[in-house]
N, C-alpha and C. Protein backbone atom coordinates (compact mmCIF):
# COMPACT_ATOMS: atom_id res chain seq x y z
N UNK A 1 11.74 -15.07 2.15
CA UNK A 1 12.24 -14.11 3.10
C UNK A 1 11.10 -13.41 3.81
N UNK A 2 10.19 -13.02 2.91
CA UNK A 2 9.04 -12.09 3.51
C UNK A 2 8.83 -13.37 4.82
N UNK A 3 7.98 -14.22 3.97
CA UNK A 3 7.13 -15.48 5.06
C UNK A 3 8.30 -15.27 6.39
N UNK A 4 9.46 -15.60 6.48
CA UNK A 4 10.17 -16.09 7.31
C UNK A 4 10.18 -14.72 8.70
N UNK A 5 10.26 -13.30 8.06
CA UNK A 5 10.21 -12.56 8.47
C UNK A 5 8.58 -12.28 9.69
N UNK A 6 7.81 -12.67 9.06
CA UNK A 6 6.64 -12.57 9.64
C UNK A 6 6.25 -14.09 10.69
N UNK A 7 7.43 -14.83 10.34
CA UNK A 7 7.39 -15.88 11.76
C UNK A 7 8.23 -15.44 12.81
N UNK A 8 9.07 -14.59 12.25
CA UNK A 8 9.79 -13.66 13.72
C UNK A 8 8.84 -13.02 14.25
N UNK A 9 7.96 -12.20 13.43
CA UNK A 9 7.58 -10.87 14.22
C UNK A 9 6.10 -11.54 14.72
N UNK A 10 5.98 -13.13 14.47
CA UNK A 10 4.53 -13.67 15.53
C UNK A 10 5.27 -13.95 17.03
N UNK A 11 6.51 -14.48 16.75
CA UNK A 11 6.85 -14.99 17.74
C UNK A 11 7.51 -13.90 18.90
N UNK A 12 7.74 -12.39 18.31
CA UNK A 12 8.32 -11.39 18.88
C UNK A 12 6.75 -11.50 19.66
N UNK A 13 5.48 -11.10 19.02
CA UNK A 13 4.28 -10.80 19.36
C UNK A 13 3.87 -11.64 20.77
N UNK A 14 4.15 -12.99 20.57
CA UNK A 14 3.73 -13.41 21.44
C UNK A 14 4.79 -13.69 22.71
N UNK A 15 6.01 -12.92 22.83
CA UNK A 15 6.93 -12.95 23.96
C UNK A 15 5.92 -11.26 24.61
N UNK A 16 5.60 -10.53 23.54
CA UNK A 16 4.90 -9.52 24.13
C UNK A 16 3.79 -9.49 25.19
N UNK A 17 2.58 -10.47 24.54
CA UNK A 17 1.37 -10.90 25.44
C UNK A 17 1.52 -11.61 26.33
N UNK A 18 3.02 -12.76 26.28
CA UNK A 18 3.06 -13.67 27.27
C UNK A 18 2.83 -14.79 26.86
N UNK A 19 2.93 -16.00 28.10
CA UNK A 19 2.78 -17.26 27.00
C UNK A 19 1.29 -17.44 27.12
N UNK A 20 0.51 -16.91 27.50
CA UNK A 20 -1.21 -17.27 28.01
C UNK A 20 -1.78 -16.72 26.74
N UNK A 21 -0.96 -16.23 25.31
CA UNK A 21 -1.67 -16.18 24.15
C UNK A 21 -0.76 -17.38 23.37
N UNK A 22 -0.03 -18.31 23.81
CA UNK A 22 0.06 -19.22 23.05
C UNK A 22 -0.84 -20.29 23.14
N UNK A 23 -1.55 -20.33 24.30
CA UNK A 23 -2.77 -20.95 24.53
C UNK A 23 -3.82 -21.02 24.15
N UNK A 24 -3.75 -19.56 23.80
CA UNK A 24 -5.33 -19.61 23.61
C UNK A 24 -5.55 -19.28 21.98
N UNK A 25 -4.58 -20.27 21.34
CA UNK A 25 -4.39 -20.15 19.77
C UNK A 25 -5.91 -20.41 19.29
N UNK A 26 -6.29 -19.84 18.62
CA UNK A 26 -7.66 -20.37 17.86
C UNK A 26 -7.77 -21.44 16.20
N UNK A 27 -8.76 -22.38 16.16
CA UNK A 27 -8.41 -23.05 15.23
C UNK A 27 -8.91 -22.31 13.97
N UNK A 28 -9.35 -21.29 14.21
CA UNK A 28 -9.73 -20.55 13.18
C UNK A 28 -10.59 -19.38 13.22
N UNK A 29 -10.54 -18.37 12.16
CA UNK A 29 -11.24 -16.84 12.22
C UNK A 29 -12.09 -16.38 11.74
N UNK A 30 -12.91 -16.43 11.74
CA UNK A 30 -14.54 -16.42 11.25
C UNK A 30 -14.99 -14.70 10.58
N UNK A 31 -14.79 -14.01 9.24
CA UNK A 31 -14.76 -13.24 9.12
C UNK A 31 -16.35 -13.05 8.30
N UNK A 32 -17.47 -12.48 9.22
CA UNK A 32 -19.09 -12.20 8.13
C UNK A 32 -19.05 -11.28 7.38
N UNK A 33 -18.37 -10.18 7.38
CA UNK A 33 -18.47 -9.34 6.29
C UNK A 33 -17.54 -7.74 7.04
N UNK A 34 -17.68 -6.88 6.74
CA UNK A 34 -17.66 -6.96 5.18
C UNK A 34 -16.73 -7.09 4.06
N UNK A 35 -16.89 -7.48 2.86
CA UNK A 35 -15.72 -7.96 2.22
C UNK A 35 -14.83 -6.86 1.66
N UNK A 36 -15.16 -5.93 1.47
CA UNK A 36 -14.02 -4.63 1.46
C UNK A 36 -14.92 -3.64 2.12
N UNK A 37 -14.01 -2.95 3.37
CA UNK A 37 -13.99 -1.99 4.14
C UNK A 37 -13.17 -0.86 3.95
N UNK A 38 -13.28 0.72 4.18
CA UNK A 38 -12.38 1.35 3.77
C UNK A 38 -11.73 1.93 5.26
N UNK A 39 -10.36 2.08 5.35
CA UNK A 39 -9.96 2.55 6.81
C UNK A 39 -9.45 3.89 6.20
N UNK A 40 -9.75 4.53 7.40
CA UNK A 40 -9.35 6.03 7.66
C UNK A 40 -8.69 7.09 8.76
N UNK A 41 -7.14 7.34 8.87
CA UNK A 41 -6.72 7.80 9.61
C UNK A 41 -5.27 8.59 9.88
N UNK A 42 -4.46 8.31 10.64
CA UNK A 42 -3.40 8.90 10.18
C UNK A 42 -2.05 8.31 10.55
N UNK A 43 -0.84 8.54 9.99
CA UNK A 43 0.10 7.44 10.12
C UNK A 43 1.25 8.62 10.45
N UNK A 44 2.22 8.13 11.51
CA UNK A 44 3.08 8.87 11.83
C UNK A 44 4.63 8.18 11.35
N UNK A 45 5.33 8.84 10.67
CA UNK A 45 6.63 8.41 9.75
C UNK A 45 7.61 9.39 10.93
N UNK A 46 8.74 8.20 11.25
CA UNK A 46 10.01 8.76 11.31
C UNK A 46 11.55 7.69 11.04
N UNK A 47 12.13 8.44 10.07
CA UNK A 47 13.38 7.63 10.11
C UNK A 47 14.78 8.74 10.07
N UNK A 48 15.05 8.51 11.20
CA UNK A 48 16.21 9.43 11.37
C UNK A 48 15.85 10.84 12.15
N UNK A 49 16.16 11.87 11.66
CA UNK A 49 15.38 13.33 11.78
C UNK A 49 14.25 13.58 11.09
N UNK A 50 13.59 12.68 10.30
CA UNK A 50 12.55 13.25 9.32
C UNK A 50 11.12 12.46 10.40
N UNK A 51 10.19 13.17 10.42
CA UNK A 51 9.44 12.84 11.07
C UNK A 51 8.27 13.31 10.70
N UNK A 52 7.16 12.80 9.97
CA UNK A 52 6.18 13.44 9.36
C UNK A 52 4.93 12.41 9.41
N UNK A 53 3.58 13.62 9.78
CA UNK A 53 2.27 12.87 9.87
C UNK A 53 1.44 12.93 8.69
N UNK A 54 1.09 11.85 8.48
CA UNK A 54 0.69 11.90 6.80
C UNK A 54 -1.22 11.17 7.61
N UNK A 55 -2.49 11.98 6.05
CA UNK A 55 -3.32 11.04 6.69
C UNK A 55 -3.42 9.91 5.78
N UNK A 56 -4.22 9.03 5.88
CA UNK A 56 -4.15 7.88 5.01
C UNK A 56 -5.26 6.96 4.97
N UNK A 57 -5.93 6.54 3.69
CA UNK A 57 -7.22 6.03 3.06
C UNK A 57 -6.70 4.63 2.53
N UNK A 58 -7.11 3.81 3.12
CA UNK A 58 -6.52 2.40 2.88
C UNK A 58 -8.09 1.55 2.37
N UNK A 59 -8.17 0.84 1.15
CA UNK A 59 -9.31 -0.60 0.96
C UNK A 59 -8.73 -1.69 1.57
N UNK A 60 -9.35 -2.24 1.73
CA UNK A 60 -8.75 -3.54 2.25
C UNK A 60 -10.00 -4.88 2.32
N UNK A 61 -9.50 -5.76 1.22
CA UNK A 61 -10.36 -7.16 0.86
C UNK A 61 -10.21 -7.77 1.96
N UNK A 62 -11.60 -8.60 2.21
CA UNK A 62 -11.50 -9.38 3.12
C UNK A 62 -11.55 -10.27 2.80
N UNK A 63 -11.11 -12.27 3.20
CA UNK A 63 -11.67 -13.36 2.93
C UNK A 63 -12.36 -13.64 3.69
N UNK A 64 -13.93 -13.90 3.38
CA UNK A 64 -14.98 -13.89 4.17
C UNK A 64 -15.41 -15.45 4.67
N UNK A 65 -16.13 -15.59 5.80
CA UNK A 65 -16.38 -17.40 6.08
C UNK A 65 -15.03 -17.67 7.08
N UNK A 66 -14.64 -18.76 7.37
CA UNK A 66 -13.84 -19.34 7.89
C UNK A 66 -12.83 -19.46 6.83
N UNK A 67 -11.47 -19.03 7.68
CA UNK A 67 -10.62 -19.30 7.16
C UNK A 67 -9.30 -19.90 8.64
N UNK A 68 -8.96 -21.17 8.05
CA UNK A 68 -8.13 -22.16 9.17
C UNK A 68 -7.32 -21.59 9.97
N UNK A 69 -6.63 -21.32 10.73
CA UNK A 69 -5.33 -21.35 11.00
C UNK A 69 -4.11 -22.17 10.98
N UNK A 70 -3.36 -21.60 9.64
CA UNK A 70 -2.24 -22.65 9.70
C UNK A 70 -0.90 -22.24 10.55
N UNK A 71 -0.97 -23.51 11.46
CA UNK A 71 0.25 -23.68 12.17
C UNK A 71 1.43 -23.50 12.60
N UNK A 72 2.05 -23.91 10.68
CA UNK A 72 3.19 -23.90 10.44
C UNK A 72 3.48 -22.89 9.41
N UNK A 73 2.68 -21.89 9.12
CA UNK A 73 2.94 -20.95 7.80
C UNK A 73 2.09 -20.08 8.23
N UNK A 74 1.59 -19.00 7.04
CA UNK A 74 0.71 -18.10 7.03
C UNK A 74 -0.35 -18.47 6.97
N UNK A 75 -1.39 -17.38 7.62
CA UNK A 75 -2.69 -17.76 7.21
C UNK A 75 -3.06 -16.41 6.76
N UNK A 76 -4.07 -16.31 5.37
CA UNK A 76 -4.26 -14.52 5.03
C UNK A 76 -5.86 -14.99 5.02
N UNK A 77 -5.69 -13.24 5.86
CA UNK A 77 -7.14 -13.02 5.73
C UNK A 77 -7.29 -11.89 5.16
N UNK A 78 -6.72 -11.56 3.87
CA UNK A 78 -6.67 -10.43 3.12
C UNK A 78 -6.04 -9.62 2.87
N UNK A 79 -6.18 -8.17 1.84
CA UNK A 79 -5.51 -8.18 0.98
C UNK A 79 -5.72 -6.23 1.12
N UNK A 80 -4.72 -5.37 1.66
CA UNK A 80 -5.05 -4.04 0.90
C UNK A 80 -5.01 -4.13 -0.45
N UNK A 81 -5.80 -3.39 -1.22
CA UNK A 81 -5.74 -3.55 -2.59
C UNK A 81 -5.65 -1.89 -3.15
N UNK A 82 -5.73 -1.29 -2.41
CA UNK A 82 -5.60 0.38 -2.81
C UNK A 82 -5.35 1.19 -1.40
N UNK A 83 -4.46 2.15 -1.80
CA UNK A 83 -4.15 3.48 -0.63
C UNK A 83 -3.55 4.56 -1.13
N UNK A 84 -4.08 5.83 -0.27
CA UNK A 84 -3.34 7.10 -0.51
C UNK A 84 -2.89 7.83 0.64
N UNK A 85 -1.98 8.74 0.25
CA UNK A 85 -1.66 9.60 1.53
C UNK A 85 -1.94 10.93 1.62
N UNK A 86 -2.24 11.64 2.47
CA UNK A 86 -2.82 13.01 2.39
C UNK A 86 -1.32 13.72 3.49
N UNK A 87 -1.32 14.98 2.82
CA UNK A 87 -0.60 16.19 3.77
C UNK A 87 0.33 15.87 4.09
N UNK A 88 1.45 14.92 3.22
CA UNK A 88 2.51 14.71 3.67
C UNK A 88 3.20 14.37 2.30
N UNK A 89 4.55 14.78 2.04
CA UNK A 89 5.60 14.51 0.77
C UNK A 89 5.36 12.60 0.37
N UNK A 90 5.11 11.96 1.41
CA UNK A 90 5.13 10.82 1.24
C UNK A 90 4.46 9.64 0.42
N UNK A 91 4.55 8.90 -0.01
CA UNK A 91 3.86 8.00 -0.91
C UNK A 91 3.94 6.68 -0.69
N UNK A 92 2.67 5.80 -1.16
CA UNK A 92 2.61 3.96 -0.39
C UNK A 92 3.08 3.85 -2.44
N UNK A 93 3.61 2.44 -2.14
CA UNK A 93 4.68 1.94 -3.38
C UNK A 93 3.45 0.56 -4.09
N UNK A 94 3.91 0.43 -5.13
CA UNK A 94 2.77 -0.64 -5.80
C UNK A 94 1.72 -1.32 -4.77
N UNK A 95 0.98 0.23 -4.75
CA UNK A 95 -0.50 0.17 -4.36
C UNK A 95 -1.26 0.94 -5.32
N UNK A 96 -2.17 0.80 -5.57
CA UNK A 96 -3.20 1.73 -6.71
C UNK A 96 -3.91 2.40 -5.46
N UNK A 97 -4.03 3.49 -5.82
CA UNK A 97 -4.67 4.94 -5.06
C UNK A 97 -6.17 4.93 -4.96
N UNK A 98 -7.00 3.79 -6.21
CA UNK A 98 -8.30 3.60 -6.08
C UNK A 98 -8.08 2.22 -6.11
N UNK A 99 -9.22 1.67 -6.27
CA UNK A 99 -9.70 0.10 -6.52
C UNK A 99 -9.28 0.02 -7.86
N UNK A 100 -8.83 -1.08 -8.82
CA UNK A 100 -8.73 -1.00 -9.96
C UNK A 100 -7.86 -0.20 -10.87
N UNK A 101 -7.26 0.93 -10.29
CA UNK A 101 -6.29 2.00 -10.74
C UNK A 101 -4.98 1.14 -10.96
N UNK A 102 -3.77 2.15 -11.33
CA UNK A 102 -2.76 1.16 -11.68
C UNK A 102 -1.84 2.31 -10.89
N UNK A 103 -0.90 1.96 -10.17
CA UNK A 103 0.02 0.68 -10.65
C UNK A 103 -0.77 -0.62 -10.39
N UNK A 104 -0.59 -1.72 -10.10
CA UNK A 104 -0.94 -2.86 -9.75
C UNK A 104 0.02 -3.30 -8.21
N UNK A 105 -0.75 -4.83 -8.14
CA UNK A 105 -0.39 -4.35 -6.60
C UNK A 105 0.88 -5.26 -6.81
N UNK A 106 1.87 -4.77 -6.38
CA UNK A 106 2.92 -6.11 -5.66
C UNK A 106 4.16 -5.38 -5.05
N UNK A 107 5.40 -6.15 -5.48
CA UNK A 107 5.79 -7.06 -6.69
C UNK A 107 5.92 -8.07 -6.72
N UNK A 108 5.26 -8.68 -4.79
CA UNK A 108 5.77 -10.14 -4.63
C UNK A 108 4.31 -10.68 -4.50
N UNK A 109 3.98 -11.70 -5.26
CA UNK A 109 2.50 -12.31 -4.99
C UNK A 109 1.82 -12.30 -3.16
N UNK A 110 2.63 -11.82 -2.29
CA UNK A 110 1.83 -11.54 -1.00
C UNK A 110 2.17 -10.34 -0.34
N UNK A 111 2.90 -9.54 -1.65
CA UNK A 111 2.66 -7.66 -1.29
C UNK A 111 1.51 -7.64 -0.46
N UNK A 112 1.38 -7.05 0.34
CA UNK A 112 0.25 -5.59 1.08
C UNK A 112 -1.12 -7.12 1.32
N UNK A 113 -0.64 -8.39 1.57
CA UNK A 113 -1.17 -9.36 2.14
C UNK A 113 -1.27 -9.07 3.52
N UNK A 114 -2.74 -9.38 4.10
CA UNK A 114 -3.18 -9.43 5.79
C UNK A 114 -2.70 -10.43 5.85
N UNK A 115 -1.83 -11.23 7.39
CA UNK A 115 -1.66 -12.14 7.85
C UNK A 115 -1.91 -12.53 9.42
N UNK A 116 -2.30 -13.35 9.51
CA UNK A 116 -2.89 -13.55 11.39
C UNK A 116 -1.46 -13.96 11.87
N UNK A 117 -1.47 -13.19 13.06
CA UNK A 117 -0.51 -13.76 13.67
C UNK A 117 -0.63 -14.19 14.90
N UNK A 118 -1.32 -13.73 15.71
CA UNK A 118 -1.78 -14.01 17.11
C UNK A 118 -3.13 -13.61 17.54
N UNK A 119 -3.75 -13.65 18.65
CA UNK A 119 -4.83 -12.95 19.06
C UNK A 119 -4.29 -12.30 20.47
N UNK A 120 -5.05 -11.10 21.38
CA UNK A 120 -4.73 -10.83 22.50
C UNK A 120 -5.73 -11.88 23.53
N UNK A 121 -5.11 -12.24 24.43
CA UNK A 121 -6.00 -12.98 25.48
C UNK A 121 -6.81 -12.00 26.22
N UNK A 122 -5.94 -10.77 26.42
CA UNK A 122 -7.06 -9.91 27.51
C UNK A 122 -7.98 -9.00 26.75
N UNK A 123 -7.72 -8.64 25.45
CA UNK A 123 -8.76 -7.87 25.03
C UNK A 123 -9.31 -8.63 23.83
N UNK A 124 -9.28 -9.68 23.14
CA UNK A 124 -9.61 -10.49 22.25
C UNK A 124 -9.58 -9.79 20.84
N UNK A 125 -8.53 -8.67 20.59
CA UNK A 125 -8.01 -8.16 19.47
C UNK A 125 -6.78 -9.09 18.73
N UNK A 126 -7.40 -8.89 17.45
CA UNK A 126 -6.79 -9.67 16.32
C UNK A 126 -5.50 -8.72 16.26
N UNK A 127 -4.19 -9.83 16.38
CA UNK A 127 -2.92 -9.12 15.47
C UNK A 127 -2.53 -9.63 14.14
N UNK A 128 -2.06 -9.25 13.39
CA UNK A 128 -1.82 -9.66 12.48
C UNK A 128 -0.96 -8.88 11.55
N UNK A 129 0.34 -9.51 10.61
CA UNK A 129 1.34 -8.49 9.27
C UNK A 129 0.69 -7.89 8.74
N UNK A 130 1.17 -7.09 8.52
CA UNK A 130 0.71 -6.43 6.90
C UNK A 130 2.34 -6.28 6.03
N UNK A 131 1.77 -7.60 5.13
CA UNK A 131 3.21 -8.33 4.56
C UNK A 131 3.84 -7.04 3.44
N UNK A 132 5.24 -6.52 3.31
CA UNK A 132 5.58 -6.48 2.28
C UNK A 132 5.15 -4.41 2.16
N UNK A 133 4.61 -4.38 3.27
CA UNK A 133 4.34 -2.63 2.80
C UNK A 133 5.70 -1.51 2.54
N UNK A 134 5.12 -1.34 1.38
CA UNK A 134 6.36 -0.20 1.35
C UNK A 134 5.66 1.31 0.99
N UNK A 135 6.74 2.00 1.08
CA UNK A 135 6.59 3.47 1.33
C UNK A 135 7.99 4.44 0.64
N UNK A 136 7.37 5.13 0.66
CA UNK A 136 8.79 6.60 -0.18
C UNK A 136 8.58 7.45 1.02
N UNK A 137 9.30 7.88 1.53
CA UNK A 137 8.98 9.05 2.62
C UNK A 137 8.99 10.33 1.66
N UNK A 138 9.89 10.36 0.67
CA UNK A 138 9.74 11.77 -0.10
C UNK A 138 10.93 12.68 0.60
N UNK A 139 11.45 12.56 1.68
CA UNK A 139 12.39 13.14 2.41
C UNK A 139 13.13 12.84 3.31
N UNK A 140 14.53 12.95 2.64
CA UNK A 140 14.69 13.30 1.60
C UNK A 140 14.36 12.43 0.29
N UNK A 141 14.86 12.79 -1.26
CA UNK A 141 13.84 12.12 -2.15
C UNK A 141 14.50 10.68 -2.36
N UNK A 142 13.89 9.75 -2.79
CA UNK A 142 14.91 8.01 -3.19
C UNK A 142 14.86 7.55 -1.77
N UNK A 143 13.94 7.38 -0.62
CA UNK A 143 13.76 7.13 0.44
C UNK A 143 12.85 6.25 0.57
N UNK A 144 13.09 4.46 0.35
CA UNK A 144 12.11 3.95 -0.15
C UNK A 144 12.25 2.72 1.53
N UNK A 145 11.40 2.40 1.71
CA UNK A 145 11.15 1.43 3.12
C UNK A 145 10.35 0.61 2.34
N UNK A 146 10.90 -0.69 3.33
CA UNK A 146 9.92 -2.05 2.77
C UNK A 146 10.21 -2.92 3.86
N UNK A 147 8.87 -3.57 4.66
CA UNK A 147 8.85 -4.76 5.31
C UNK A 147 7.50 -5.13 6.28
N UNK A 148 7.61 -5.78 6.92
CA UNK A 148 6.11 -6.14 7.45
C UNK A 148 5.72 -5.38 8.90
N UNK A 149 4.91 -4.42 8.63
CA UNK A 149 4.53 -3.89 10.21
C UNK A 149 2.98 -5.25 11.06
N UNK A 150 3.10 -5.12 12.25
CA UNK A 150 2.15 -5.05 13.13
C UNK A 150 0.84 -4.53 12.88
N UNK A 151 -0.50 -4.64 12.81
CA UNK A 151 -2.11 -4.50 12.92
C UNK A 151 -2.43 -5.32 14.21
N UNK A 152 -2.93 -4.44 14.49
CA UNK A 152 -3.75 -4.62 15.77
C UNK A 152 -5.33 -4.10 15.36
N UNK A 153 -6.24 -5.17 14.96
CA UNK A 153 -7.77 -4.75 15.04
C UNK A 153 -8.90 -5.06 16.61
N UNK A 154 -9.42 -4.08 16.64
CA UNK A 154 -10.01 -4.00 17.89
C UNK A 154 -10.96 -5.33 18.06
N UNK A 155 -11.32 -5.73 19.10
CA UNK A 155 -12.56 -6.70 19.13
C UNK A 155 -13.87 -6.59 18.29
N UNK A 156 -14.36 -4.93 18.84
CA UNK A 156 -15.28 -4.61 18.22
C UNK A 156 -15.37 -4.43 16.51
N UNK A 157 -14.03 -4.35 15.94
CA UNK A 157 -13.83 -4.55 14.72
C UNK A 157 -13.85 -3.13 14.13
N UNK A 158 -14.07 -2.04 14.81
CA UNK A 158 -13.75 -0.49 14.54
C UNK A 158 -12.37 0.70 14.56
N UNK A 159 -11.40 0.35 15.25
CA UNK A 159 -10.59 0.40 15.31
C UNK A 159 -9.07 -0.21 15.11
N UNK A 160 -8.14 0.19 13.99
CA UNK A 160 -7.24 -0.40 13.84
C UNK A 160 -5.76 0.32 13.91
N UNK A 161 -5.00 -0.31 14.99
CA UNK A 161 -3.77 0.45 15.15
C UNK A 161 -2.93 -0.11 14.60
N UNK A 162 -2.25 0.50 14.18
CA UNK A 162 -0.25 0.20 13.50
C UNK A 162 0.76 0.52 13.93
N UNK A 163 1.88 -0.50 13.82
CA UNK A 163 2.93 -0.01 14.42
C UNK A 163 4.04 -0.91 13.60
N UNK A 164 5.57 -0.73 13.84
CA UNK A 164 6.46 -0.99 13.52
C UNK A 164 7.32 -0.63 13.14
N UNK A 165 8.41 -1.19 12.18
CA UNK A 165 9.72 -0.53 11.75
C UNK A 165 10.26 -1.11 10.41
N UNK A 166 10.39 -0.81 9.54
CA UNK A 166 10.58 -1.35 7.83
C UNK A 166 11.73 -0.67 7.73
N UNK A 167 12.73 -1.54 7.26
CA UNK A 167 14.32 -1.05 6.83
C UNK A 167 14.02 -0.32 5.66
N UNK A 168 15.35 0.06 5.20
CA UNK A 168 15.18 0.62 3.54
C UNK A 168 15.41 0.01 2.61
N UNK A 169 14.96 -0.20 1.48
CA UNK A 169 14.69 -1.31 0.64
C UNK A 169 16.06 -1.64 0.26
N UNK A 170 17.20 -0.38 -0.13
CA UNK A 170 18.27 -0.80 -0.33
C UNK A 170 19.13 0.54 -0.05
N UNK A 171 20.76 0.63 0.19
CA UNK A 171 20.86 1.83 1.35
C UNK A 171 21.33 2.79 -0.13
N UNK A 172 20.83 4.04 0.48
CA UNK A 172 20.51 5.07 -0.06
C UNK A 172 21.48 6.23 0.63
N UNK A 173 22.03 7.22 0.14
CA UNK A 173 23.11 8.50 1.05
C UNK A 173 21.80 9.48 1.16
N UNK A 174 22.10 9.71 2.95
CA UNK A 174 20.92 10.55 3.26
C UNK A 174 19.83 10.29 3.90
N UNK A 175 19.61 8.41 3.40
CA UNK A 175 18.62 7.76 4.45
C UNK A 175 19.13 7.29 5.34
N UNK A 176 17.68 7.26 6.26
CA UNK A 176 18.00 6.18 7.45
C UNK A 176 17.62 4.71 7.47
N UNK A 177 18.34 4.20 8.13
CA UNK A 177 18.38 2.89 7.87
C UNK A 177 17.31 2.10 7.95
N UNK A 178 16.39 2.64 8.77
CA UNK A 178 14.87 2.40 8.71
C UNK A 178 13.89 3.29 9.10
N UNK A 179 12.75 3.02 9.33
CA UNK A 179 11.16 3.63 9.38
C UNK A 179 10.38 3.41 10.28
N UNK A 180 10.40 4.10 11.31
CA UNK A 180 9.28 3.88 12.13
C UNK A 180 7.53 4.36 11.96
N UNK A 181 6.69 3.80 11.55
CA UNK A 181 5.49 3.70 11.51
C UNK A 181 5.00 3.18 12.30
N UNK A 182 3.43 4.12 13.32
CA UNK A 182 2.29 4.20 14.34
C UNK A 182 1.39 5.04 13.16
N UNK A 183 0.39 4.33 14.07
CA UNK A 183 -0.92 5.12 13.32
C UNK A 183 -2.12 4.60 14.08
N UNK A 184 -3.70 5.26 13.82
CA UNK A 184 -4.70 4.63 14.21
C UNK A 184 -5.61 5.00 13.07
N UNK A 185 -6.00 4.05 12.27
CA UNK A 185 -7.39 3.85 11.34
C UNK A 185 -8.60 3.76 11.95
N UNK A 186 -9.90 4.10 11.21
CA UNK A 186 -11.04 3.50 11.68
C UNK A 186 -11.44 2.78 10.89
N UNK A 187 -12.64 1.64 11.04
CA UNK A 187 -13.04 0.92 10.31
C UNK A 187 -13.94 1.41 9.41
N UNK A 188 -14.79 1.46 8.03
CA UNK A 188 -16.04 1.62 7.64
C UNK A 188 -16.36 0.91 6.52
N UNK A 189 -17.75 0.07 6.99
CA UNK A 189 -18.22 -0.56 8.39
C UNK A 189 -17.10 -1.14 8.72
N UNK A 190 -17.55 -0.99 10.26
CA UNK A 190 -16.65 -2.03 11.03
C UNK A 190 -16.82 -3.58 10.48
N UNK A 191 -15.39 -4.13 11.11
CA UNK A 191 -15.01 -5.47 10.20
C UNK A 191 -15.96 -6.39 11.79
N UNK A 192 -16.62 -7.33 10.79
CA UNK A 192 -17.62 -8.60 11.95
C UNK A 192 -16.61 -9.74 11.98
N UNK A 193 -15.95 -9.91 13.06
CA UNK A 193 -15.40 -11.21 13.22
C UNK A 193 -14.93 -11.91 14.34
N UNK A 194 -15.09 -13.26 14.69
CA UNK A 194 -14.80 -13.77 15.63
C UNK A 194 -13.94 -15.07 15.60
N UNK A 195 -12.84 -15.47 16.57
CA UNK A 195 -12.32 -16.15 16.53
C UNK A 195 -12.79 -17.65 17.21
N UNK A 196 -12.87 -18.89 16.60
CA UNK A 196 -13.05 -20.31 16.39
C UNK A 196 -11.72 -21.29 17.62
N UNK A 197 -12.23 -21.21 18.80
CA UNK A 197 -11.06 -21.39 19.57
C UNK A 197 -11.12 -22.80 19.88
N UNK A 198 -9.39 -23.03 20.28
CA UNK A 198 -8.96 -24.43 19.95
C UNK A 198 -9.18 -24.80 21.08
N UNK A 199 -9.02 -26.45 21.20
CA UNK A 199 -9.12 -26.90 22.50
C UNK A 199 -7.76 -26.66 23.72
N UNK A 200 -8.63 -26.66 24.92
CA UNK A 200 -7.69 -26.20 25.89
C UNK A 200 -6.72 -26.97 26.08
N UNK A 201 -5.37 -26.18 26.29
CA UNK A 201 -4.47 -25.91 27.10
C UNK A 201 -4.52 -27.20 27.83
């Protein structure tokens, strides 16, 4: 279900850019380093009337070297492996708060998995899932969201925006039926990477 979900939201992606990013698919993504980066910034929650800005400290593993692009499935280029939230009731769900802390990460072997999904043609920013994220808004309480948002990383590899919408894991009296999440992270260090482009069109 997850996988299947995140072949909608490439193909939503690329009715967005147009068809001149189905073209310019790359055969692959060339990531030099670094292999965990920490992002830092802030994420804006609303589902329903509840509407709250939380800030937020995300790790995130990289797979470094070339890694293919597959075609017909996913391709990951990594892995949040820890996050927290600041100044807001809210909480991220089987994520550990440090590196190594517990809970552990899942519950599905490609929980809080990076996935490529497209590139932009005009600004040569990487999109890509972030499979499986879930969240508690805290408000009201038993307010649990789960599903794959949108990443958008900048060219320069310093900037990373979020966006999307994650239903509720299962319906709850009091919630809304889903979650809208925006945000903008920074990189540190910025992530080095370039895309391996296929032959033309």
């Amino acid at each position: 279900m997850r996988t299947s979900l995140a072949a909608v939201l490439a193909a939503v992606v690329l009715m967005l850019l147009g068809s001149s990013a189905a073209s310019a698919a790359p055969l692959g993504i060339v990531i030099n380093g670094p292999a965990l980066t920490t992002q830092v910034g802030a994420l804006r929650l609303t589902a329903g009337p509840v509407m709250l800005t939380c800030q937020v400290v995300l790790r995130k593993e990289l797979v470094l070297g070339l890694t293919p692009v597959n075609p017909t499935g996913l391709t990951r280029l990594g892995r949040i492996t820890a996050g927290r939230l600041f100044g807001c009731p809210s909480t991220l769900l089987n994520l550990p708060p440090e590196l190594g802390a517990i809970p552990p990460i899942g519950p599905l072997p490609n929980s809080w998995d990076i996935s490529y999904l497209t590139s932009d043609p005009l600004t040569g920013d990487l999109l890509f899932g972030i499979l499986d994220f879930q969240i508690s808004l805290g408000v009201p309480p038993g307010c649990l969201y789960r599903g794959t948002l949108l990443g958008r990383l900048s060219r320069d590899g310093r900037t990373l925006t979020i966006t999307g919408s994650v239903p509720i894991d299962f319906p709850t009296p009091g919630c809304a039926g889903s979650a809208s999440i925006t945000g903008t992270l920074n990189d540190t260090p910025p992530i080095q990477y370039f895309l391996l482009p296929g032959p033309p069109a």
